[in-house]
N, C-alpha and C. Protein backbone atom coordinates (compact mmCIF):
# COMPACT_ATOMS: atom_id res chain seq x y z
N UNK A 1 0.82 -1.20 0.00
CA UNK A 1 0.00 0.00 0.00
C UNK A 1 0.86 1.26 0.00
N UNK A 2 2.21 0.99 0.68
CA UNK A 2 2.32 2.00 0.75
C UNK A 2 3.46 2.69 -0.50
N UNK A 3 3.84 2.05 -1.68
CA UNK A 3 4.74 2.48 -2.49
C UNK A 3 3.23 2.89 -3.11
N UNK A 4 2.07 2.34 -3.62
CA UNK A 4 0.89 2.96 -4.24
C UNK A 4 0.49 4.37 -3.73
N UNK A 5 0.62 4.29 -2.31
CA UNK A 5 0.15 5.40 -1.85
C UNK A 5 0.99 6.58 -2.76
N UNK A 6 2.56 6.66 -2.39
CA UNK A 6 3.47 7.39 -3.27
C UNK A 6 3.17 7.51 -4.59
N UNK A 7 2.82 6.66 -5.49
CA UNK A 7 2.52 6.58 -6.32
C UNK A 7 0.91 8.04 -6.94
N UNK A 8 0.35 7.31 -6.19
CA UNK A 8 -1.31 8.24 -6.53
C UNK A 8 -0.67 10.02 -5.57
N UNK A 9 0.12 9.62 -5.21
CA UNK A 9 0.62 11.26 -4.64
C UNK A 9 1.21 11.89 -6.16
N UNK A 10 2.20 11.03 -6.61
CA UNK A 10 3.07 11.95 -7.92
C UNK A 10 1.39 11.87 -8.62
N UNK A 11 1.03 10.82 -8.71
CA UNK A 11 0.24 11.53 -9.47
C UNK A 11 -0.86 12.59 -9.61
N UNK A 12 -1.16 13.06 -8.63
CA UNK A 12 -1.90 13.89 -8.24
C UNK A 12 -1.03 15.50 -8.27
N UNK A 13 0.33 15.06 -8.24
CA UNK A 13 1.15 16.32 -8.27
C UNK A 13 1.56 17.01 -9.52
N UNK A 14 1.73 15.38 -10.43
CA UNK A 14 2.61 15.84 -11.52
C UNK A 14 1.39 15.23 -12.89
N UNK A 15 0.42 15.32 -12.36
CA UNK A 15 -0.95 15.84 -13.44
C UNK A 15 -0.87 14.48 -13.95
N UNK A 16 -0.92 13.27 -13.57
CA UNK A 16 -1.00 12.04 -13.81
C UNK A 16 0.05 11.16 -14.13
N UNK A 17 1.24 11.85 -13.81
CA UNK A 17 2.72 11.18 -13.95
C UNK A 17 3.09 10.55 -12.49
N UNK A 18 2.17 9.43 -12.48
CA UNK A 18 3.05 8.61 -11.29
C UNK A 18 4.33 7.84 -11.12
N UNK A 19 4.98 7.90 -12.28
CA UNK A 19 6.37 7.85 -12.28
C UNK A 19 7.25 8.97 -11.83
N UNK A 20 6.48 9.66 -11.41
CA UNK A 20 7.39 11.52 -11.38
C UNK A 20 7.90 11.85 -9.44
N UNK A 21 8.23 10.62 -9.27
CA UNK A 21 9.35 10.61 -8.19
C UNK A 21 10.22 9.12 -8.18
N UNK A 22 10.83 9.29 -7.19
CA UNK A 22 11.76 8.98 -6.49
C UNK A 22 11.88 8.44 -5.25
N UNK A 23 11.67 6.55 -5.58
CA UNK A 23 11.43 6.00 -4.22
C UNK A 23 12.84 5.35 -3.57
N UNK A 24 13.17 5.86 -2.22
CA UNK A 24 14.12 5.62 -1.26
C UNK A 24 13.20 4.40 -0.20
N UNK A 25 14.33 3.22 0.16
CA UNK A 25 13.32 2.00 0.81
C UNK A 25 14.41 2.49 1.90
N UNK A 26 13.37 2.02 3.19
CA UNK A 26 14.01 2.04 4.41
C UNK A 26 13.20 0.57 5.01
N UNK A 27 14.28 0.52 5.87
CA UNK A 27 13.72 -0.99 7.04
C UNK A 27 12.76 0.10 7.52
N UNK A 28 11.77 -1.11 8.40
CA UNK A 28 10.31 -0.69 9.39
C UNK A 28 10.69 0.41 10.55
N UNK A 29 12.19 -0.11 11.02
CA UNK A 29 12.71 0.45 12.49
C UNK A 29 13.72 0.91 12.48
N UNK A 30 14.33 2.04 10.50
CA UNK A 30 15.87 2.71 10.45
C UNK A 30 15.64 4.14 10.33
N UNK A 31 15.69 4.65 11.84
CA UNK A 31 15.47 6.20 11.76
C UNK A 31 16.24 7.13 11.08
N UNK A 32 16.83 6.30 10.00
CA UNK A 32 17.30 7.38 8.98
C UNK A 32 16.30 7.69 8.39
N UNK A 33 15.50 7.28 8.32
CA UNK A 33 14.04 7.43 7.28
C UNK A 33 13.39 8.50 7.63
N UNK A 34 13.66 8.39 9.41
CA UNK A 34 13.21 10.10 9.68
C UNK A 34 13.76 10.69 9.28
N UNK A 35 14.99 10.97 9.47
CA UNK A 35 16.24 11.65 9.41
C UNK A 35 16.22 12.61 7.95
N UNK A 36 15.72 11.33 6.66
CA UNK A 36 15.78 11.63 5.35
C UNK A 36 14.72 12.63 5.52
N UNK A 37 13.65 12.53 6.27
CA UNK A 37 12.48 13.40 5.55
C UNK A 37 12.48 14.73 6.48
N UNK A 38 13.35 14.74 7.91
CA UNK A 38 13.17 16.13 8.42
C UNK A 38 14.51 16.59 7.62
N UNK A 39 14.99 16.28 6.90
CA UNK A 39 16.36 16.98 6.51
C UNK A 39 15.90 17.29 5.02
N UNK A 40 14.94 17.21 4.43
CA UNK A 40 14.70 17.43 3.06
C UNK A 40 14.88 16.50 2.14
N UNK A 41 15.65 15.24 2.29
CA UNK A 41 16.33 14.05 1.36
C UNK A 41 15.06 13.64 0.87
N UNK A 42 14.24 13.34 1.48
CA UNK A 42 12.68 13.08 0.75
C UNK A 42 11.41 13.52 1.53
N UNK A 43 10.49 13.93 0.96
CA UNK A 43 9.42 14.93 1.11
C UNK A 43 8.30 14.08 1.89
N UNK A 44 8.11 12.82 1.40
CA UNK A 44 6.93 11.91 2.52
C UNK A 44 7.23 10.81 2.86
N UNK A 45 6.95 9.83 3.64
CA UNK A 45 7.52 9.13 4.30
C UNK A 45 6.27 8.03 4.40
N UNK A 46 6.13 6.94 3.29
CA UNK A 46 5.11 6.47 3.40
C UNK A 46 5.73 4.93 4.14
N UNK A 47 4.27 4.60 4.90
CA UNK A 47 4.48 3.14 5.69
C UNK A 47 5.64 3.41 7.26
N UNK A 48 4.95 4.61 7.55
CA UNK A 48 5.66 4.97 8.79
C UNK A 48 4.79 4.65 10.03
N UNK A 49 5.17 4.29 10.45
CA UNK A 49 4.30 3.86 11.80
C UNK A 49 4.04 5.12 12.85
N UNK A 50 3.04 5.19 13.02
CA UNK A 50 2.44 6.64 14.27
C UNK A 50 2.81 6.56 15.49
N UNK A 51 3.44 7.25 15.67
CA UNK A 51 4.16 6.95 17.16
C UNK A 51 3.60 8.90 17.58
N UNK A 52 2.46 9.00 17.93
CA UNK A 52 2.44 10.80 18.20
C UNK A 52 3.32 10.88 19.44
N UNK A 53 3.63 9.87 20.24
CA UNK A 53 4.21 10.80 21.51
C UNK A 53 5.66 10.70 21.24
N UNK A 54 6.73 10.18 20.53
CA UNK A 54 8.10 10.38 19.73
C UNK A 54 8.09 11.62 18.71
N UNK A 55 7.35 11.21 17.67
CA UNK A 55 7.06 12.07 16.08
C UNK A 55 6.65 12.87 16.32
N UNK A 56 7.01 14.46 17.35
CA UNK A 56 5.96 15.15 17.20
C UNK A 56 6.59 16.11 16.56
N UNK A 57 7.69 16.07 15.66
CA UNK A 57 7.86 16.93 14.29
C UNK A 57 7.79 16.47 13.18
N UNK A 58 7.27 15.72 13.14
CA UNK A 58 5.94 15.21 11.95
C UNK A 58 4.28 15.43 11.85
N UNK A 59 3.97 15.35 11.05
CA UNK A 59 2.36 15.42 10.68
C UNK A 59 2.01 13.43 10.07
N UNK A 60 0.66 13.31 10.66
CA UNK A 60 0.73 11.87 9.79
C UNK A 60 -0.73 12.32 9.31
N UNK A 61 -1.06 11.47 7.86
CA UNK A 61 -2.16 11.28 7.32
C UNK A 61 -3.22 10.69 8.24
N UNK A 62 -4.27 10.62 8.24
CA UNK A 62 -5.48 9.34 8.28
C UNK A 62 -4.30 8.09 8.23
N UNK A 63 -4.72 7.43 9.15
CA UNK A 63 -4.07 5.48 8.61
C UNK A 63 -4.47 5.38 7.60
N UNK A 64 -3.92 4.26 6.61
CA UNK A 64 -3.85 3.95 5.78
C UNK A 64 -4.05 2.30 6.21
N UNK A 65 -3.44 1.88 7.21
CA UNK A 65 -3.17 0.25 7.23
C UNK A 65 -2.98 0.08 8.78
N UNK A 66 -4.10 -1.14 9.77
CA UNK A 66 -3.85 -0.89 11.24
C UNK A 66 -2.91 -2.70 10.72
N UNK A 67 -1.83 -3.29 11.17
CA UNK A 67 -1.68 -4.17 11.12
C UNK A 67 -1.61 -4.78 12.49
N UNK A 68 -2.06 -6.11 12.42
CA UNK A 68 -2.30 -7.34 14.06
C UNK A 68 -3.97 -6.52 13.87
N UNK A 69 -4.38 -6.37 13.39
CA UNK A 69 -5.61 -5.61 14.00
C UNK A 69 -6.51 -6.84 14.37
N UNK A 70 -6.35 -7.96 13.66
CA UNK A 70 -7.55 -9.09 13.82
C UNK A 70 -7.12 -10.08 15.47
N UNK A 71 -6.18 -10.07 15.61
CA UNK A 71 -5.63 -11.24 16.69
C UNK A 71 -5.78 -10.64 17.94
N UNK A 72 -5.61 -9.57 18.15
CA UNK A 72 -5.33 -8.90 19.53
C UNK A 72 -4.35 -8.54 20.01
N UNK A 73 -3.37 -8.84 18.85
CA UNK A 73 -1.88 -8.39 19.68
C UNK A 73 -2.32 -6.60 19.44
N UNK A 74 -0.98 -6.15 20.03
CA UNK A 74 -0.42 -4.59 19.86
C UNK A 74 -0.72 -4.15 18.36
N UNK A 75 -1.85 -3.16 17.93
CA UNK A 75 -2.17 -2.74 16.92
C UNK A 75 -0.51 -1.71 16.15
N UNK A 76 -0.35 -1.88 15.23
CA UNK A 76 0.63 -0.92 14.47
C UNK A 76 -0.03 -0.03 13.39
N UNK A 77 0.11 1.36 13.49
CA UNK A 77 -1.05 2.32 13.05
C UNK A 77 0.31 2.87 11.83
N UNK A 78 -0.41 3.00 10.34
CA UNK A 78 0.61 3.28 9.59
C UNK A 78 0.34 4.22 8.58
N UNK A 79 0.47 4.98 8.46
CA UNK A 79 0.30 6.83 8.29
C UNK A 79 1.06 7.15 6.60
N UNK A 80 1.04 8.09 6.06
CA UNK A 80 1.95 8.93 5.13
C UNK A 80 2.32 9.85 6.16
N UNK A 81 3.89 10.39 6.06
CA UNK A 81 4.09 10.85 7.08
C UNK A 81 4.95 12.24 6.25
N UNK A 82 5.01 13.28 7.06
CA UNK A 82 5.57 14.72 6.44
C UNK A 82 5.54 15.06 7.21
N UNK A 83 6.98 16.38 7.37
CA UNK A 83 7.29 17.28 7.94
C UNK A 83 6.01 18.46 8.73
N UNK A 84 6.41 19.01 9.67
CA UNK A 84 5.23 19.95 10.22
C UNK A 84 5.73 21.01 9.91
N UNK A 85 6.38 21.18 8.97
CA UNK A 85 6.95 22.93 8.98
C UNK A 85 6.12 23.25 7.71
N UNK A 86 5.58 22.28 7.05
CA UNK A 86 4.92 22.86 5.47
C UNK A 86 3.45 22.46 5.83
N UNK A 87 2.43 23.00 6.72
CA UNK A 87 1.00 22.47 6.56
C UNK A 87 0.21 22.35 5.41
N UNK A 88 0.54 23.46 4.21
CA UNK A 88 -0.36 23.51 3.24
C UNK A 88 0.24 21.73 2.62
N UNK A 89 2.05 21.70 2.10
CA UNK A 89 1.68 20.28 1.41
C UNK A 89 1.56 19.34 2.66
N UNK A 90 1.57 19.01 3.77
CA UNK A 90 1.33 18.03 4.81
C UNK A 90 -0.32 18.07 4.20
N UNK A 91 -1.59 18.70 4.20
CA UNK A 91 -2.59 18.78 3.80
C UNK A 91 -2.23 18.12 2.32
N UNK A 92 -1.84 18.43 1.43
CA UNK A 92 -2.25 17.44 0.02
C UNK A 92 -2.22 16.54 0.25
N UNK A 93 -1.02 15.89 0.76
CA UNK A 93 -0.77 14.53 1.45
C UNK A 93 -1.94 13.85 1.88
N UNK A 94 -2.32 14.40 2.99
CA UNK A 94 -3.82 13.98 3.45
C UNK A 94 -4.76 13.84 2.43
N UNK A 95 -4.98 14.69 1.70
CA UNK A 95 -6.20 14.66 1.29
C UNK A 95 -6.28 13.26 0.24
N UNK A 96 -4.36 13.35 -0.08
CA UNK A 96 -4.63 12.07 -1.45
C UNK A 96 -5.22 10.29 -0.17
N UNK A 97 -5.10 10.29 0.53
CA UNK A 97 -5.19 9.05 1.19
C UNK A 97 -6.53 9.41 1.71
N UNK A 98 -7.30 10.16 2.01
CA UNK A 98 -8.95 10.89 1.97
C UNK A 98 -9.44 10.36 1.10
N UNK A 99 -8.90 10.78 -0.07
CA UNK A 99 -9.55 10.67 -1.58
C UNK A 99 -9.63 9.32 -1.90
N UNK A 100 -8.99 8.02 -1.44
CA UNK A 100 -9.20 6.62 -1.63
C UNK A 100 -10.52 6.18 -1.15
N UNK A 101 -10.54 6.67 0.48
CA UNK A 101 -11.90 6.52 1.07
C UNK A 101 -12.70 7.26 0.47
N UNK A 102 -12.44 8.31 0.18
CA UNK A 102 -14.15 9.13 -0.55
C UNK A 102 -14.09 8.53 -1.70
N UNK A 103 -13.62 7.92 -2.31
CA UNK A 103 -13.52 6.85 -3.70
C UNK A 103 -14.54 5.82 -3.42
N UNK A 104 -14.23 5.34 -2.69
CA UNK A 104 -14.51 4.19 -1.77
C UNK A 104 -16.29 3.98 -1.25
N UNK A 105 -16.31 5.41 -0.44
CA UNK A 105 -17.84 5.52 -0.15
C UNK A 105 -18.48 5.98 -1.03
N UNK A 106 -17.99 6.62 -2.33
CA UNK A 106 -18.92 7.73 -3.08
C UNK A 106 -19.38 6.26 -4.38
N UNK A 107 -18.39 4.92 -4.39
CA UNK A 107 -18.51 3.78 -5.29
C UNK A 107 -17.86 4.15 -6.78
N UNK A 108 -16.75 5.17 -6.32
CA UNK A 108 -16.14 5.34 -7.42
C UNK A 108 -14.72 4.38 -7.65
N UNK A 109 -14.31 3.99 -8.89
CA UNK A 109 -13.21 3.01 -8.71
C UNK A 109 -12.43 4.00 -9.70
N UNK A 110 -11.07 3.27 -10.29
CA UNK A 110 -10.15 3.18 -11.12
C UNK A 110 -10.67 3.95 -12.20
N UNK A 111 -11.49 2.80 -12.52
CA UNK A 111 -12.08 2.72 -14.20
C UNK A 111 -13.70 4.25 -14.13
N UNK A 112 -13.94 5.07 -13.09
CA UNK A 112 -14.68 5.36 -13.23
C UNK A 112 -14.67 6.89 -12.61
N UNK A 113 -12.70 7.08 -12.36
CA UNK A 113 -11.70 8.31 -11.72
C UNK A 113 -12.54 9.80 -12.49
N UNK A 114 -13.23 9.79 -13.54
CA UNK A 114 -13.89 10.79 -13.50
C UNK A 114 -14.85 11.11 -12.40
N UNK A 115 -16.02 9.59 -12.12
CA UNK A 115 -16.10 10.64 -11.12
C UNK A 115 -16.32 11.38 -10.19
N UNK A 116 -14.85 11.36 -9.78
CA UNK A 116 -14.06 12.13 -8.80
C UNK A 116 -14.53 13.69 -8.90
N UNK A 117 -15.02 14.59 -7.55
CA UNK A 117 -15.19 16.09 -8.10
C UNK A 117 -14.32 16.51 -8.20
N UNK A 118 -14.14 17.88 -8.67
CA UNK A 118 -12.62 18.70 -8.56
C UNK A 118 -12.87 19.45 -7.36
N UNK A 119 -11.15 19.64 -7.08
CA UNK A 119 -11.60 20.54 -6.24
C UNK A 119 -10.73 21.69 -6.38
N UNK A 120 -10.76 22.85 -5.18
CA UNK A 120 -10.61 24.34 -5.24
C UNK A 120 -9.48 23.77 -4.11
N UNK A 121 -9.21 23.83 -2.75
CA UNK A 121 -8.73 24.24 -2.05
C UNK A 121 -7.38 24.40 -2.33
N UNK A 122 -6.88 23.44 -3.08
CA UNK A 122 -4.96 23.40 -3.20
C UNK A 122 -4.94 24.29 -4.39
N UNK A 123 -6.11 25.39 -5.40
CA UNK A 123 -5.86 26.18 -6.19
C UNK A 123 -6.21 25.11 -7.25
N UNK A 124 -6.22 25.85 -8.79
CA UNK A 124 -7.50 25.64 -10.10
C UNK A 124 -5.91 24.54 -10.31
N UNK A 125 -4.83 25.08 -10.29
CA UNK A 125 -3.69 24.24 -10.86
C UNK A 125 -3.86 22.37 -10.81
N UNK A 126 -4.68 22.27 -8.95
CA UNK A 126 -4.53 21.03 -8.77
C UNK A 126 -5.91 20.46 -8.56
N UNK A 127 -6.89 21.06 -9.41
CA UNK A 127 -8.35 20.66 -9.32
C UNK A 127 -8.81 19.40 -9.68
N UNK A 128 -7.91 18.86 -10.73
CA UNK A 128 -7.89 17.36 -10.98
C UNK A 128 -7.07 16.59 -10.35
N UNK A 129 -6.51 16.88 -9.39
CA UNK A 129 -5.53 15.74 -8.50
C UNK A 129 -6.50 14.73 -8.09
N UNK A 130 -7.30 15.00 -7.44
CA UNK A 130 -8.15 13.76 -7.19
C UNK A 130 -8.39 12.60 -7.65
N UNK A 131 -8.74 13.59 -9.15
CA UNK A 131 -8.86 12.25 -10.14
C UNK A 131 -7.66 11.46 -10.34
N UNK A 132 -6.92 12.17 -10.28
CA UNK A 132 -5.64 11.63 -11.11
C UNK A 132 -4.85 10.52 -10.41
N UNK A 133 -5.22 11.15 -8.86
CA UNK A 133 -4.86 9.77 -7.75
C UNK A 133 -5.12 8.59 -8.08
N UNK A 134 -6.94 9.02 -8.47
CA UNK A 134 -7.74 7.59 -8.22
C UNK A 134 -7.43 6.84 -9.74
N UNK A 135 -7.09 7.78 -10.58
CA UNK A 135 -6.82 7.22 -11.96
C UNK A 135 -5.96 6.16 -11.70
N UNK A 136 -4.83 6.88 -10.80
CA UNK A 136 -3.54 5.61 -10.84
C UNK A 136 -4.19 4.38 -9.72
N UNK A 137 -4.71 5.02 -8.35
CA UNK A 137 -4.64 4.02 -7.72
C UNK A 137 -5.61 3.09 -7.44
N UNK A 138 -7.19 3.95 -7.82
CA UNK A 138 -8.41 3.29 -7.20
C UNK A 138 -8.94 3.90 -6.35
N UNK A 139 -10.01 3.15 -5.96
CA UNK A 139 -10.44 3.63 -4.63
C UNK A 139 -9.54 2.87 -3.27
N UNK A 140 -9.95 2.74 -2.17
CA UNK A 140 -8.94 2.22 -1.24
C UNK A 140 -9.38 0.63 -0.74
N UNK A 141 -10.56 0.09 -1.19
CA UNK A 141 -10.63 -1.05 -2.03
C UNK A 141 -9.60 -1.70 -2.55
N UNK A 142 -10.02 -1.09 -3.76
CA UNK A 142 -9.33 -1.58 -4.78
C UNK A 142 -7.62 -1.49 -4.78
N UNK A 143 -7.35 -0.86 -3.50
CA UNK A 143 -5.90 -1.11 -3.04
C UNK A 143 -5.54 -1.95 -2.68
N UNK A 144 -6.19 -1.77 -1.28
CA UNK A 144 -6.42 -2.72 -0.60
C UNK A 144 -6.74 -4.47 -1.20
N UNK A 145 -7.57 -4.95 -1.84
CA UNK A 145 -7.62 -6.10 -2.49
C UNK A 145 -6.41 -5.98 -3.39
N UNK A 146 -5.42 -5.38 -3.90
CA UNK A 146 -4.34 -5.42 -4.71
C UNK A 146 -3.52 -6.07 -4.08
N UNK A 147 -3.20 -5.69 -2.94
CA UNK A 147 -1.92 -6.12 -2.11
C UNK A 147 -2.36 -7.54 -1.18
N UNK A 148 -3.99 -7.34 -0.71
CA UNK A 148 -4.28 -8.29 0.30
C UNK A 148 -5.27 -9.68 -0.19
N UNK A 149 -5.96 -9.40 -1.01
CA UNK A 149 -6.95 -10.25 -1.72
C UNK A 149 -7.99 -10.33 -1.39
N UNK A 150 -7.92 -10.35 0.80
CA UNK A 150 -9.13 -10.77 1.09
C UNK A 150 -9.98 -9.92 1.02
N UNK A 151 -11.73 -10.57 1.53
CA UNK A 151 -12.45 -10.22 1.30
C UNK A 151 -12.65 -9.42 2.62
N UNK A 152 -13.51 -8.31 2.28
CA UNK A 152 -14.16 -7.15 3.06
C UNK A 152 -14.29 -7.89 4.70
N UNK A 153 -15.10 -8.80 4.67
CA UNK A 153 -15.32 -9.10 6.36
C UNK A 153 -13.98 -9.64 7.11
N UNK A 154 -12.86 -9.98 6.22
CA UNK A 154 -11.56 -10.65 7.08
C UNK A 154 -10.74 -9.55 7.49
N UNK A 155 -11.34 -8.21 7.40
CA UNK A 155 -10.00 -6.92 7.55
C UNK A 155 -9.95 -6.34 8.12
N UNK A 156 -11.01 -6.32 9.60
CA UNK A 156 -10.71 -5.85 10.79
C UNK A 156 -11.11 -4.44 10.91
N UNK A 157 -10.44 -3.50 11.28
CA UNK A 157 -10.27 -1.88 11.13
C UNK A 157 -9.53 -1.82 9.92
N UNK A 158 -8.94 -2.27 9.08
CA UNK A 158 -8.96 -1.84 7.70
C UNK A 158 -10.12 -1.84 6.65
N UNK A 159 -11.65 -1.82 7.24
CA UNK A 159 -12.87 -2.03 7.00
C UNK A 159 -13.32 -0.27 6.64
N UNK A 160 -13.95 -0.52 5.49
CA UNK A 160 -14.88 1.43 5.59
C UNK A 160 -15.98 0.78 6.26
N UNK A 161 -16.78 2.15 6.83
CA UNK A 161 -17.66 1.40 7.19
C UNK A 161 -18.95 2.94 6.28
N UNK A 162 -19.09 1.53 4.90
CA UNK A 162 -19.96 2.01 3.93
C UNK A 162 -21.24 1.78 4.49
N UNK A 163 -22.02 2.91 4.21
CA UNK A 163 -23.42 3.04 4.44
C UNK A 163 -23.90 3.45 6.01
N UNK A 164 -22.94 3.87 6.50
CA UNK A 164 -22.91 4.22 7.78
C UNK A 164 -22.06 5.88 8.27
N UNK A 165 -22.08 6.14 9.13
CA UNK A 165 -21.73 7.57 9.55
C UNK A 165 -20.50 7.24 9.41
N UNK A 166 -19.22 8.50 8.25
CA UNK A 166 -18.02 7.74 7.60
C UNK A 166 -17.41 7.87 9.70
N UNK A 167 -16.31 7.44 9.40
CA UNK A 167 -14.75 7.06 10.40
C UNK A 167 -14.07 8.49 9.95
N UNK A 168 -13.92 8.79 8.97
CA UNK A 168 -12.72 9.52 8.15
C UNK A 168 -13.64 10.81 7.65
N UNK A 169 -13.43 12.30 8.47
CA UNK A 169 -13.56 13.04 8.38
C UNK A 169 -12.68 14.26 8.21
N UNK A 170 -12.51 15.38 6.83
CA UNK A 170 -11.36 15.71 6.86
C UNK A 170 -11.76 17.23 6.34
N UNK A 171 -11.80 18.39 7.46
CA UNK A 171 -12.37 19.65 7.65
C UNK A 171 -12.20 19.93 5.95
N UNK A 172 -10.76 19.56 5.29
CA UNK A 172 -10.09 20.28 4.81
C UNK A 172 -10.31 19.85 3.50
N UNK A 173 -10.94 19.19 2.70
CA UNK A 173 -11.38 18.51 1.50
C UNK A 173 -12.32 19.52 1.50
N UNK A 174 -12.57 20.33 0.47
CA UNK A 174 -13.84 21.02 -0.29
C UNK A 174 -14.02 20.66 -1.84
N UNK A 175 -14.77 19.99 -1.70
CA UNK A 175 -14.92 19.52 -3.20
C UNK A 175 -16.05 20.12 -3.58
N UNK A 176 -15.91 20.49 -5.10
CA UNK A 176 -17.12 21.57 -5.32
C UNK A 176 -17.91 20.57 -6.56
């Protein structure tokens, strides 16, 4: 999920060029990975685990992925993660991992990324990012079954919970 996640980000940035970065792999537990992203070496930090009371010069997305969530062990909560000194892009960030779930509840997929509304808030430049996410990645479904296979009832809190009052509320999405 989480090189896709990167993925539907360039594309949302670079107008449907999800080839239009540059992926650096880190182990689960090599705080150079912080290191890389408060120092500028790379801009987001996907498949980072939420630690708010360590990370608190970071911003994290919405989860993306709770893993152990079904057994009972110690839940691991796993974020897109960015610097706190830039809120406006820490916000795009967000919104592209938003935009899977509003994919998701609105029953929009891949094949159907139109449609996605545009929106205003990040300016007219990036009014089709949305789409362009979902172009590359889907809804968060259709991610989700990419990487995992199973079906909807085996996934714990990696579950939307469609047709119901959403989980994932995000002031900052204005879609017109």
């Amino acid at each position: 999920l989480s090189v896709d996640y990167c993925h539907a980000l360039a594309a949302a940035l670079f107008h449907g060029n999800s080839a239009a970065l540059t992926l650096e792999f880190f182990a689960e537990d090599d705080y150079n990975a912080i290191d890389a992203l408060l120092n500028g070496t790379i801009d987001v930090l996907a498949g980072s685990q939420v630690n708010l009371e360590t990370d608190v010069w970071l911003q994290f997305s919405t989860p993306y992925f709770y893993q152990n969530a079904e057994n009972g062990d110690e839940v691991k909560v796993f974020a897109l993660a960015t610097r706190n000194d830039d809120t406006y892009f820490s916000s795009f960030v967000h919104s592209i991992m938003l935009t899977t779930v509003y994919a998701q509840e609105s029953g929009i997929t891949q094949e159907s990324n139109r449609g996605m509304p545009l929106i205003s808030v990040f300016g007219t430049e990036y009014s089709w990012a949305m789409r362009e996410a979902i172009a590359y990645s889907g809804s968060y479904d259709e991610m989700y079954h990419k990487h995992f296979g199973t079906s909807p009832l085996q996934r714990g809190r990696n579950q939307l919970n469609i047709n119901e009052t959403s989980q994932l509320l995000s002031p900052s999405m204005n879609f017109r």
